[in-house]
N, C-alpha and C. Protein backbone atom coordinates (compact mmCIF):
# COMPACT_ATOMS: atom_id res chain seq x y z
N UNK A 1 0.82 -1.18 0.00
CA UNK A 1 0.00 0.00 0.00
C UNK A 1 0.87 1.26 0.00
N UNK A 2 1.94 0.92 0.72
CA UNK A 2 2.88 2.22 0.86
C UNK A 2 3.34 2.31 -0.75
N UNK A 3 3.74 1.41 -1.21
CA UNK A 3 4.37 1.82 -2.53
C UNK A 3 3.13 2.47 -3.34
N UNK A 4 2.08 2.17 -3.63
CA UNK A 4 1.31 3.43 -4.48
C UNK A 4 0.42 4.50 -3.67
N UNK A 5 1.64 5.16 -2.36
CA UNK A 5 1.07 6.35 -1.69
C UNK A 5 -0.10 6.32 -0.73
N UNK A 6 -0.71 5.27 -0.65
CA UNK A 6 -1.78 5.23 1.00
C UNK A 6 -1.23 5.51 2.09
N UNK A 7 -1.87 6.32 2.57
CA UNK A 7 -1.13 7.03 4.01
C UNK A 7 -1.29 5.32 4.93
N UNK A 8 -0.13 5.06 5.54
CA UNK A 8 -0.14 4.30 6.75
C UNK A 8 -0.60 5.00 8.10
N UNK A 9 -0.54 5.77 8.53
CA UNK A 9 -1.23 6.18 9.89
C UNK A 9 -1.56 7.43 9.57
N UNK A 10 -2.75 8.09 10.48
CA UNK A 10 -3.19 9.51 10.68
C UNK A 10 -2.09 10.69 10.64
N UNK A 11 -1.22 10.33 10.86
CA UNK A 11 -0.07 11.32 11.26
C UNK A 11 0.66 11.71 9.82
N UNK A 12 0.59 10.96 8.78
CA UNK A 12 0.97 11.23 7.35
C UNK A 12 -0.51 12.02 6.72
N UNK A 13 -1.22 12.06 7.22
CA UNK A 13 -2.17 12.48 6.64
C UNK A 13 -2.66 14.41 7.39
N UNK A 14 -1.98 14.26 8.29
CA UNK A 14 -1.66 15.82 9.19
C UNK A 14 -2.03 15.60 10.81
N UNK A 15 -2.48 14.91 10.70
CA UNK A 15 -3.06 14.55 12.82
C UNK A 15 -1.80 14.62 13.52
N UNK A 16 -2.49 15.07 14.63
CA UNK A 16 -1.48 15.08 15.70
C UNK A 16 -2.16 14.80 17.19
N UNK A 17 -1.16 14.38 17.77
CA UNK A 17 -1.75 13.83 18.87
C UNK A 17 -2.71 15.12 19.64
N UNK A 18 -2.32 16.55 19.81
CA UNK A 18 -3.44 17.23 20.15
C UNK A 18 -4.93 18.03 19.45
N UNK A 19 -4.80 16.44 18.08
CA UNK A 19 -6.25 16.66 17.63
C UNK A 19 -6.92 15.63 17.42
N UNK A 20 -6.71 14.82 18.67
CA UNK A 20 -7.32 13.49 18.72
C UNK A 20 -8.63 13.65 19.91
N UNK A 21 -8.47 14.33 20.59
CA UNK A 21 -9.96 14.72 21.10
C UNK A 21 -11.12 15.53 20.02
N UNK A 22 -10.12 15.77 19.42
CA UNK A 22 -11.55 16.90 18.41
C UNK A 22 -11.95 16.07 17.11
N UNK A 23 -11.17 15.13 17.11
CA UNK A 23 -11.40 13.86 15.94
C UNK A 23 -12.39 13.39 16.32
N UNK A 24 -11.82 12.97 18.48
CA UNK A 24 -12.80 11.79 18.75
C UNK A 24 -14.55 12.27 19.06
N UNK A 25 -14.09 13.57 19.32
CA UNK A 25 -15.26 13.98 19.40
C UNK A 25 -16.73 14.47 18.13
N UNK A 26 -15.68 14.28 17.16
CA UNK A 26 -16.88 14.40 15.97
C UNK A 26 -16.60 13.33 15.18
N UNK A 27 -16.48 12.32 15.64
CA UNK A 27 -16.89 11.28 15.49
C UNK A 27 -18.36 10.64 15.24
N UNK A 28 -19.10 10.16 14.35
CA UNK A 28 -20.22 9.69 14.46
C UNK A 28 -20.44 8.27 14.91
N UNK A 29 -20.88 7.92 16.03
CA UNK A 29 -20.99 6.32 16.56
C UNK A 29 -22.73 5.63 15.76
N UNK A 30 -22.14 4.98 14.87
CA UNK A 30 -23.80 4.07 14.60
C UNK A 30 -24.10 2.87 15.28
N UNK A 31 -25.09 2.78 15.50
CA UNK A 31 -25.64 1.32 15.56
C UNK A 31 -25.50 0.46 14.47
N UNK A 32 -25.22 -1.06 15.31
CA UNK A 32 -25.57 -2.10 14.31
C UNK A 32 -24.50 -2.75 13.59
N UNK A 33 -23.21 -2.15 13.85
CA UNK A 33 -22.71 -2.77 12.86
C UNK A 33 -21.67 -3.88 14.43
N UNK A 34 -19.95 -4.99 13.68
CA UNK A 34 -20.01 -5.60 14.65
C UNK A 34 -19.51 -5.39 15.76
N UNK A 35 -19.33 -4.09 16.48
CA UNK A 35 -19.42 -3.79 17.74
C UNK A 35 -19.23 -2.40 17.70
N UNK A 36 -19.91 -2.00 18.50
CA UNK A 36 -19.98 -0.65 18.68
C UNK A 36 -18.86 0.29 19.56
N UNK A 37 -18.37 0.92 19.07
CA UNK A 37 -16.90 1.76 19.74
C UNK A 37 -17.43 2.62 20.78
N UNK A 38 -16.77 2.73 22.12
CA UNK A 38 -17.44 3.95 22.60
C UNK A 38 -16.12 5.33 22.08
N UNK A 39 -16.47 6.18 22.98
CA UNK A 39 -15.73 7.19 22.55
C UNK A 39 -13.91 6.87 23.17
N UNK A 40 -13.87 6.49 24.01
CA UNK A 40 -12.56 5.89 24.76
C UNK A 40 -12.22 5.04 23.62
N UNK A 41 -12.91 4.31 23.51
CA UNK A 41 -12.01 2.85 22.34
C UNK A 41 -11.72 3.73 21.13
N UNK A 42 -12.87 4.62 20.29
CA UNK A 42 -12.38 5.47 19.19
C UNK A 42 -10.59 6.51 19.54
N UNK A 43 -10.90 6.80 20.83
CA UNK A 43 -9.71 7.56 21.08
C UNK A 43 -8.34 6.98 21.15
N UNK A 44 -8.52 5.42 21.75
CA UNK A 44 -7.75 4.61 21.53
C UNK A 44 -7.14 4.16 19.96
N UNK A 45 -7.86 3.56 19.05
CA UNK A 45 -7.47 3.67 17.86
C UNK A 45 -7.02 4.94 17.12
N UNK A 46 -7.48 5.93 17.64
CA UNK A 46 -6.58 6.73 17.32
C UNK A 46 -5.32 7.51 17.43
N UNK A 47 -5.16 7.15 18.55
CA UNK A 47 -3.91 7.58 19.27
C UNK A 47 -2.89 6.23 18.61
N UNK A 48 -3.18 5.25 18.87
CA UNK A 48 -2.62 4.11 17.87
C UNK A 48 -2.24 3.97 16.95
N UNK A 49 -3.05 4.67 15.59
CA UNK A 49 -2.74 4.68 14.41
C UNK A 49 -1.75 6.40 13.92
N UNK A 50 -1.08 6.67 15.52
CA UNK A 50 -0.47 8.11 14.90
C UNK A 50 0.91 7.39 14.35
C-alpha cells in the first residue's frame, strides 16, 4: 500500500496527537454494525494509528 502512496497512519495524513480529542469527538458512533466503539475505544485507535 505504501508503494502506491496510501497514508499508513493519521499522522501522514496531518493529525497530531493534540487533535485526537476533536477527531474523537466528531466522530459519528452508529448502531448495528459488529461492535460498537465507545468514545474511549475510538480515542484509543486513534492515538494508535499516529
Amino acid at each position: 500500500m505504501k508503494k502506491i502512496g496510501v497514508a499508513m497512519n493519521i499522522s501522514e495524513l496531518g493529525a497530531t496527537e493534540d487533535m485526537i480529542d476533536g477527531i474523537t469527538e466528531g466522530t459519528l458512533i452508529l448502531e448495528g454494525g459488529y461492535k460498537v466503539l465507545t468514545k474511549d475505544e475510538i480515542r484509543q485507535v486513534l492515538i494508535n494509528s499516529l
